[in-house]
Protein backbone atom coordinates (compact mmCIF):
# COMPACT_ATOMS: atom_id res chain seq x y z
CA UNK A 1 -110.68 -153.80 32.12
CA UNK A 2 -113.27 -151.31 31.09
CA UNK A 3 -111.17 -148.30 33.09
CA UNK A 4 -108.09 -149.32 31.31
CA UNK A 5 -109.68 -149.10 28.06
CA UNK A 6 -111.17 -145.77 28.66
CA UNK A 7 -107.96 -144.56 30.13
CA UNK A 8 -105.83 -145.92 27.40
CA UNK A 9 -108.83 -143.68 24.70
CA UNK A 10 -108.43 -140.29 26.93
CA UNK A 11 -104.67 -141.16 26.64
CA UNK A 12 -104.94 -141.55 22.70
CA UNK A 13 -107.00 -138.49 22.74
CA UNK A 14 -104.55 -136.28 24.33
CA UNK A 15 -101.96 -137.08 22.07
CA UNK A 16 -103.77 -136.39 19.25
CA UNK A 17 -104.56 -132.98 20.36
CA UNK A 18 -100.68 -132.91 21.12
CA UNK A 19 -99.73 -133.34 17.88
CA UNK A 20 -102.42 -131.31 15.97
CA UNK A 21 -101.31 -128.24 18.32
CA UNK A 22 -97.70 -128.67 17.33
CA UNK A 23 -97.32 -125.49 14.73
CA UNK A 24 -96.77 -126.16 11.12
CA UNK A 25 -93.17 -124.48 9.83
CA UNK A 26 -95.53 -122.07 8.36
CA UNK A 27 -96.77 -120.90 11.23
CA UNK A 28 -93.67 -121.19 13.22
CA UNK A 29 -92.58 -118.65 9.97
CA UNK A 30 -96.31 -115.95 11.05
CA UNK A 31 -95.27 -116.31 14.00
CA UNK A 32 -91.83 -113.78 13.12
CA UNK A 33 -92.23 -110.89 14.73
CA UNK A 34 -89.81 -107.55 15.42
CA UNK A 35 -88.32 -104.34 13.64
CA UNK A 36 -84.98 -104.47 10.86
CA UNK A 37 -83.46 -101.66 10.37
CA UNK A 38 -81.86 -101.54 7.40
CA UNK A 39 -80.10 -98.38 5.62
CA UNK A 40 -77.40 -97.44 3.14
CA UNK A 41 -76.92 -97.26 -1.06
CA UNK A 42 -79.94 -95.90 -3.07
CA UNK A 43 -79.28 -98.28 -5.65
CA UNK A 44 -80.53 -101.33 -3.16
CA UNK A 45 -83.23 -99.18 -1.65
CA UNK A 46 -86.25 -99.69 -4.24
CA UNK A 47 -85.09 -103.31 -4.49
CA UNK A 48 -85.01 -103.68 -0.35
CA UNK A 49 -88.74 -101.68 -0.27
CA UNK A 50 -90.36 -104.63 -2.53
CA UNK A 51 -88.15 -107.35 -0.56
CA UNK A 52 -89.97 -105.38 2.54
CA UNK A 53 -93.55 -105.39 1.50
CA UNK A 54 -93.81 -108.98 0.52
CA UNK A 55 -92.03 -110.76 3.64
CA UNK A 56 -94.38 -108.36 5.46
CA UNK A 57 -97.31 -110.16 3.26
CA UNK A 58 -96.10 -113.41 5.00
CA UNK A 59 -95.17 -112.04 7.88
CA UNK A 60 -97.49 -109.18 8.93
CA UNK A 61 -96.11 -108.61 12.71
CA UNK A 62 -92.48 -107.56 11.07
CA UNK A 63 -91.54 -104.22 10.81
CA UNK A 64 -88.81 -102.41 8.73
CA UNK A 65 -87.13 -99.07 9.00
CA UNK A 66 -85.41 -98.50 5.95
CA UNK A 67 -83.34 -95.35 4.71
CA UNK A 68 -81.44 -94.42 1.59
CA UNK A 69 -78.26 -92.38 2.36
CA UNK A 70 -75.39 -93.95 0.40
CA UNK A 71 -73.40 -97.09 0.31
CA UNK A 72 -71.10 -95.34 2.47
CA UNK A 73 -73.45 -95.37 5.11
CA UNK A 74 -75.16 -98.53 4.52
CA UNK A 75 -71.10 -99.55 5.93
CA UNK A 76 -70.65 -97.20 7.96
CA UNK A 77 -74.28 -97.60 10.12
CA UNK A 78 -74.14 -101.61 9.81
CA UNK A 79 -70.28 -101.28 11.72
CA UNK A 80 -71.26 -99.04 14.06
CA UNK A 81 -74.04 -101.74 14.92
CA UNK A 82 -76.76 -99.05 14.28
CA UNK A 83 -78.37 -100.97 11.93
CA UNK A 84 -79.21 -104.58 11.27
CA UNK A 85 -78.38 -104.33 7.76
CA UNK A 86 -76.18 -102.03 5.73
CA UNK A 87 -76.93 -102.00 1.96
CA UNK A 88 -74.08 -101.75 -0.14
CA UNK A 89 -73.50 -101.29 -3.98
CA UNK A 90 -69.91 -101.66 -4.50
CA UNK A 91 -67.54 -103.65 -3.23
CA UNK A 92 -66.08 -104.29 0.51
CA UNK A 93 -63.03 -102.89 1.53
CA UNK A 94 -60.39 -105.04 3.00
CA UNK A 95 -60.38 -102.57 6.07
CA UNK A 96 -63.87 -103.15 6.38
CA UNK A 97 -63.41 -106.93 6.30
CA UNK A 98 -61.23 -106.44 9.36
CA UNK A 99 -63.37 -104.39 11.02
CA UNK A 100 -65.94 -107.04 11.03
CA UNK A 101 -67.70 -106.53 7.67
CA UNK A 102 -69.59 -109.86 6.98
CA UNK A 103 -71.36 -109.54 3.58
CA UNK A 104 -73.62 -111.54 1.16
CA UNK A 105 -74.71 -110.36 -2.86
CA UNK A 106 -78.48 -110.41 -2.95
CA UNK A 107 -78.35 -109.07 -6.89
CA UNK A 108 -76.59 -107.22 -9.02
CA UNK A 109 -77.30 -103.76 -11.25
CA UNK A 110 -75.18 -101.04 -13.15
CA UNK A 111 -74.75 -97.57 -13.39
CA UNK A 112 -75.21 -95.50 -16.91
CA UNK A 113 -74.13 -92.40 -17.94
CA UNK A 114 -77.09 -89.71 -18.39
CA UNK A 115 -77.44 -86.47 -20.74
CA UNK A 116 -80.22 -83.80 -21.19
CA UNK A 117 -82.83 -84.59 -23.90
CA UNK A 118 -82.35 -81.17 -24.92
CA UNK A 119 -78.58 -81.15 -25.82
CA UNK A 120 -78.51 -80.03 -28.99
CA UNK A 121 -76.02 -83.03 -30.13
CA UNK A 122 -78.51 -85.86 -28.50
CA UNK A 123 -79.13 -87.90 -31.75
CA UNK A 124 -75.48 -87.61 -32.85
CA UNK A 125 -74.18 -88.53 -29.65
CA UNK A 126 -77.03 -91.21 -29.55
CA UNK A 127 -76.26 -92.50 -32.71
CA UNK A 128 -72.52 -92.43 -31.91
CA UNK A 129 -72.14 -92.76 -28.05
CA UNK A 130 -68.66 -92.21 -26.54
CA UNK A 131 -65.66 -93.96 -26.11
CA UNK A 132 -64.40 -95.19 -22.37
CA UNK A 133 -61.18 -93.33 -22.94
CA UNK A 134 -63.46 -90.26 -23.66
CA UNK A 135 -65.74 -91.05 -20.14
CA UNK A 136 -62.45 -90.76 -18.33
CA UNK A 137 -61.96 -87.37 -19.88
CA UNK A 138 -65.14 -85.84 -18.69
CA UNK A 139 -64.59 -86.93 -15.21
CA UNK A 140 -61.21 -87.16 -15.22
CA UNK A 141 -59.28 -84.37 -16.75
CA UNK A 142 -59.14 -80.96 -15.38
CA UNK A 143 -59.73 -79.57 -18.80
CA UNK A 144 -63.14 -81.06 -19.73
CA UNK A 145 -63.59 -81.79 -23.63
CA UNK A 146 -66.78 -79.94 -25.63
CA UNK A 147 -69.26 -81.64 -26.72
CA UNK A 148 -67.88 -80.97 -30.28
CA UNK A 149 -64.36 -82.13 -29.18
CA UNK A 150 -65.86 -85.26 -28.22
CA UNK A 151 -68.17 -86.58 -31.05
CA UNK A 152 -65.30 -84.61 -33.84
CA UNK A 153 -67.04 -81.96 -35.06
CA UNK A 154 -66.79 -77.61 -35.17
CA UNK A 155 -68.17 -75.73 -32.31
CA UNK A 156 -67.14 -75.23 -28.68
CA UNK A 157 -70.72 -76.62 -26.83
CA UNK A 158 -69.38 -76.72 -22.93
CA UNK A 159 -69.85 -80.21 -21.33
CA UNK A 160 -71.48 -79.69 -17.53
CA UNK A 161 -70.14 -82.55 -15.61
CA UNK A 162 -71.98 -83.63 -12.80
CA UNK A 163 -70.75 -86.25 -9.82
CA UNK A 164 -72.22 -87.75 -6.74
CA UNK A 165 -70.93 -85.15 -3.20
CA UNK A 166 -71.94 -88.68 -1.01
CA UNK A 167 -70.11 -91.51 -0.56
CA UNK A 168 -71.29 -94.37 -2.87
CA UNK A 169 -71.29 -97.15 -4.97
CA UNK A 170 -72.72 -95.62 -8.20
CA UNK A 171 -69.94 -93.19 -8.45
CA UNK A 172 -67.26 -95.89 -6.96
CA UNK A 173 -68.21 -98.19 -9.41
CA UNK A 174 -68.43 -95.00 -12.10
CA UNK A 175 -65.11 -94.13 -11.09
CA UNK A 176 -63.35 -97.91 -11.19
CA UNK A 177 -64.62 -98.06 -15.18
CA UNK A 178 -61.83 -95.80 -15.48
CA UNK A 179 -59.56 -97.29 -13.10
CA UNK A 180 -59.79 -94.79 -10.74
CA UNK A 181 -61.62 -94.21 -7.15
CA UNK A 182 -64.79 -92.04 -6.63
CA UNK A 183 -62.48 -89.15 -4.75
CA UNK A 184 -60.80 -88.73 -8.73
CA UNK A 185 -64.02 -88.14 -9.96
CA UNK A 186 -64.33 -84.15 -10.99
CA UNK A 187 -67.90 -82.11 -11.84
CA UNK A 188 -70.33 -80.47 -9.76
CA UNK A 189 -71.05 -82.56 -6.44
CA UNK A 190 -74.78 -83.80 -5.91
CA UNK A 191 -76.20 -85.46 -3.34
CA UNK A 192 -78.33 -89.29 -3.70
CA UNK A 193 -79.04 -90.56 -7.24
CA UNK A 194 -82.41 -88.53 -7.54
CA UNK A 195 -80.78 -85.59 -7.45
CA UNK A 196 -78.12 -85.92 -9.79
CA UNK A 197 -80.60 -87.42 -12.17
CA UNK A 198 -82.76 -83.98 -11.62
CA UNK A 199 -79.33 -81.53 -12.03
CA UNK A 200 -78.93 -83.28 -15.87
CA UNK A 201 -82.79 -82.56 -16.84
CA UNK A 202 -82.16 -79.15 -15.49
CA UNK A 203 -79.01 -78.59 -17.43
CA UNK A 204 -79.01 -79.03 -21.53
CA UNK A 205 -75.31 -79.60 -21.23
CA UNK A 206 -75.03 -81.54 -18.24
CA UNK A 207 -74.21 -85.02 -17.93
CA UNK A 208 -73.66 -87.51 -15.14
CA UNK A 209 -74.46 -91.22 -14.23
CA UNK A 210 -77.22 -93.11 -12.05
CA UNK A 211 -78.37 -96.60 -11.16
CA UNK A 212 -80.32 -97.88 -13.80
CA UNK A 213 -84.05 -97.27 -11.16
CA UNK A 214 -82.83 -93.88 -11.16
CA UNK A 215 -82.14 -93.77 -15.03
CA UNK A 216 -85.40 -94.70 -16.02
CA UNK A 217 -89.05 -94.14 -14.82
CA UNK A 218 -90.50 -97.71 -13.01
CA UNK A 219 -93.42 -97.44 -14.83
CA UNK A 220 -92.90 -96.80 -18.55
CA UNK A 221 -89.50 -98.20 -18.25
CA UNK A 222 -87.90 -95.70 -20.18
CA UNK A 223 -85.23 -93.04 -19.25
CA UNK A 224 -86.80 -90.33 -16.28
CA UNK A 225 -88.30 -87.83 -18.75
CA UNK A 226 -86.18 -85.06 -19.91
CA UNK A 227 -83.23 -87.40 -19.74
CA UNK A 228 -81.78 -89.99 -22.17
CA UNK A 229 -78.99 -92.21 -21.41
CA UNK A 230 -75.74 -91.75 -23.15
CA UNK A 231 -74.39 -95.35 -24.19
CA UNK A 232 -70.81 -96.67 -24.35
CA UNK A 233 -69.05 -97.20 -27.54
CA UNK A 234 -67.67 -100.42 -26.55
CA UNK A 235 -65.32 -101.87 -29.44
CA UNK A 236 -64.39 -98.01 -30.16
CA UNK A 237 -65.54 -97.84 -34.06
CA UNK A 238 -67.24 -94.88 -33.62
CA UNK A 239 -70.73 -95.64 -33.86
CA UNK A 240 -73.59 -98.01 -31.73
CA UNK A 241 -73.64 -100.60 -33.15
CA UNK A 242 -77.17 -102.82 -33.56
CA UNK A 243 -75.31 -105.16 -30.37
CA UNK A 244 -74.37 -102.05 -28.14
CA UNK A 245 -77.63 -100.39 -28.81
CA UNK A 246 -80.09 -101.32 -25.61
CA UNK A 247 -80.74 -98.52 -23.51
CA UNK A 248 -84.02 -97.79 -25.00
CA UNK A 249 -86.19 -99.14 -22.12
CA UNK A 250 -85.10 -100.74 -18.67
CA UNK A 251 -85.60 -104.45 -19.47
CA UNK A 252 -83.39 -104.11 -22.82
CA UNK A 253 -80.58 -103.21 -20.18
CA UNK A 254 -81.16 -105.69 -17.75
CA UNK A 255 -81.16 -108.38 -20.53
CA UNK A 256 -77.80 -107.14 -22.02
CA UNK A 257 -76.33 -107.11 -18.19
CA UNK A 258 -77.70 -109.84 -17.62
CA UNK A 259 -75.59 -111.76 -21.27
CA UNK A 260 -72.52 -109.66 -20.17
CA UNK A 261 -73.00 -107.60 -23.20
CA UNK A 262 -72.30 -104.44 -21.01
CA UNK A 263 -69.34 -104.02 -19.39
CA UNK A 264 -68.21 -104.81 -15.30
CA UNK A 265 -67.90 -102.33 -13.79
CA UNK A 266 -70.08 -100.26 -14.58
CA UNK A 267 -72.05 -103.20 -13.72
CA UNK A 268 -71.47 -104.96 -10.39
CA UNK A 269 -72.98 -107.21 -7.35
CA UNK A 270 -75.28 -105.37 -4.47
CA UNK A 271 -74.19 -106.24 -0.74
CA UNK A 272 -76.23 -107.05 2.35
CA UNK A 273 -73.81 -105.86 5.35
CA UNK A 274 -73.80 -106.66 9.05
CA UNK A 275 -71.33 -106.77 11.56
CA UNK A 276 -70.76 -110.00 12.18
CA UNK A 277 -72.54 -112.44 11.16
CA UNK A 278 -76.23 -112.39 11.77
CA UNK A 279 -77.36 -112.87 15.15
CA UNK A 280 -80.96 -112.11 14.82
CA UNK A 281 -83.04 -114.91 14.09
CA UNK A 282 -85.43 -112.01 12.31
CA UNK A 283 -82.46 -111.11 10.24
CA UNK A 284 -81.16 -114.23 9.14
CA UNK A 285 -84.82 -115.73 8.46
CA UNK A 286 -85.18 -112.67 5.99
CA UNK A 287 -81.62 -112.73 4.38
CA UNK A 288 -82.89 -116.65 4.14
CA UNK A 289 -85.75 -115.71 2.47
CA UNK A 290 -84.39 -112.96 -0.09
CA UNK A 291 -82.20 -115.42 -1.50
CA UNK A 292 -84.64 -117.82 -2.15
CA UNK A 293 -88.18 -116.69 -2.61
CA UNK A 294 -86.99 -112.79 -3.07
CA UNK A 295 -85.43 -113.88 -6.04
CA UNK A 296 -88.68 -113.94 -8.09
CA UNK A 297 -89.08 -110.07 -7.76
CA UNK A 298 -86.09 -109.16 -8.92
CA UNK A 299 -86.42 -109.15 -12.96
CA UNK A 300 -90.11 -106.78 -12.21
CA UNK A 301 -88.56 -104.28 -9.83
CA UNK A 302 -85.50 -103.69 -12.33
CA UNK A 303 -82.17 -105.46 -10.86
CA UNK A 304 -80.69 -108.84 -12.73
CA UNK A 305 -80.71 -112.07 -10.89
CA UNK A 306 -77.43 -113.60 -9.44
CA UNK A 307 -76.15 -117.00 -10.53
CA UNK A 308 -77.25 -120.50 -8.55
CA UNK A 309 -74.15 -120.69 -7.06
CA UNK A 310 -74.10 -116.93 -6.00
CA UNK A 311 -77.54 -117.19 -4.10
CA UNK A 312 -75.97 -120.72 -2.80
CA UNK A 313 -73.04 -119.21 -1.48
CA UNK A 314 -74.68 -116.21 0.23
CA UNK A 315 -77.29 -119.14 1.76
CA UNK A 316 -73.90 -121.33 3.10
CA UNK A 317 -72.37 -117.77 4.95
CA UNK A 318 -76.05 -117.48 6.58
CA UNK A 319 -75.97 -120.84 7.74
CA UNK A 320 -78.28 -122.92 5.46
CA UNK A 321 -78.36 -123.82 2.00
């Protein structure tokens, strides 16, 4: 009897150990480990880098390898299966669809139009901003209205136009404001959004667009220095009104994208791309956990949040809500 019972306690004891060594889901969730490679629009990429650094804070044996180079090859890399994740700030071509495109909005931004701070007609044009049909002219027409032409008064002050020479979302979504594709868009090509942003501060006359972290500076949250942002006279009266005027700092923006009080597009959803659905569990684990816990960095890093169902839906196509 007395060698049952002490079999029966080492027994006991060694499922106890059992089930204290069984790892917790959070450290099933350390225990993530691997590289995701991830490239594509610059208007995702400062968004991605603080997605990056905290999973990393939860996960510190994961690895990322992230590049900016334009939505066009965020697609273009995540098709080619060069990448694990393409980022993407317009939307997805039905071609791409059938070549395999499987996509899921992780937040949303806009694109603004940007002038020189040294343009002699900045507080007029400030105080009156410019009509869509007017936008369309600059980019659009092959004989580019003045400055003068444009707010109605004397003078013959050359407008410098200024477009995007990669393939992306900020000038796709630019150009479908107006109806049109990013190919229609006219102006001087420049390459990424930092460097169109730097042609305008270079250029009293220039103007061109940028995603709103390229618009204004991350840390004062006002428009990159030497730069103001030109806004849209939306009901066409001819002046900004009290409703239509916040572009003064980042956050006023956001909030007015956020209420729909600024038009779409220029404001749209942001894409994670793969080919395929994911495969990786290190992929889908992070897509899991950008639409659920990422969600709380969006507002501080500059982007606007997407609705419930949104973040839902994008959870359903990973494969849990």
């Amino acid at each position: 009897m007395k060698k049952m019972l002490a079999l029966l306690a080492v027994l006991a004891l060694l499922g106890h150990f059992t089930v204290q060594a069984r790892p917790t889901p959070k450290e099933i969730g350390r225990n993530l480990q691997g590289t995701i490679t991830i490239s594509g629009a610059f208007a995702l990429y400062p968004m991605v880098m603080k997605w990056s650094e905290e999973f990393r804070k939860l996960h510190p044996r994961v690895r990322f390898d992230i590049s900016a180079g334009g939505a066009g090859k965020g697609i273009a890399d995540a098709l080619a299966n060069m990448v694990d994740i393409g980022m993407v700030s317009r939307e997805i071509h039905p071609m791409e669809i059938k070549k395999g495109a499987w996509f899921i909005a992780v937040t949303k931004d806009a694109v603004v139009a940007v002038i020189n701070q040294a343009n002699p007609l900045v507080k007029e044009l400030q105080k009156k901003g410019i009509k869509k049909t007017n936008f369309a002219r600059i980019w659009l027409s092959e004989e580019t209205p003045t400055w003068n032409e444009l707010l109605g008064t004397r003078g013959n002050m050359q407008v410098h136009v200024y477009t995007r020479s990669d393939s992306c979302g900020a000038a796709e979504t630019w150009a479908q404001y107006f109806g049109k594709n990013q190919e229609d868009l006219l102006g001087i090509g420049v390459f990424g959004d930092p460097g169109l942003n730097e042609a305008v501060r270079k250029d009293a006359l220039g103007i061109g667009f940028n995603n709103i972290n390229y618009a204004y500076d991350a840390t004062s949250l006002k428009p990159m220095a030497g730069t103001v942002i030109l806004p849209i006279d939306l009901d066409g009266n001819g002046r900004i009104d009290p409703q239509e005027n916040f572009y003064g700092n980042r956050d006023a923006l956001i909030k007015a994208i956020a209420n729909d009080k600024y038009p779409s597009p220029p404001a749209r959803d942001l894409y994670f791309v793969c080919k395929g659905q994911p495969k990786k569990q290190l992929v889908a684990a992070f897509m899991k956990w950008v639409l659920n816990e990422g969600q709380k960095f969006v507002g501080e890093a500059g982007y606007i949040a997407l609705s419930k169902a949104k973040l839902s839906l994008g959870l359903s196509h990973i494969g849990q809500r």
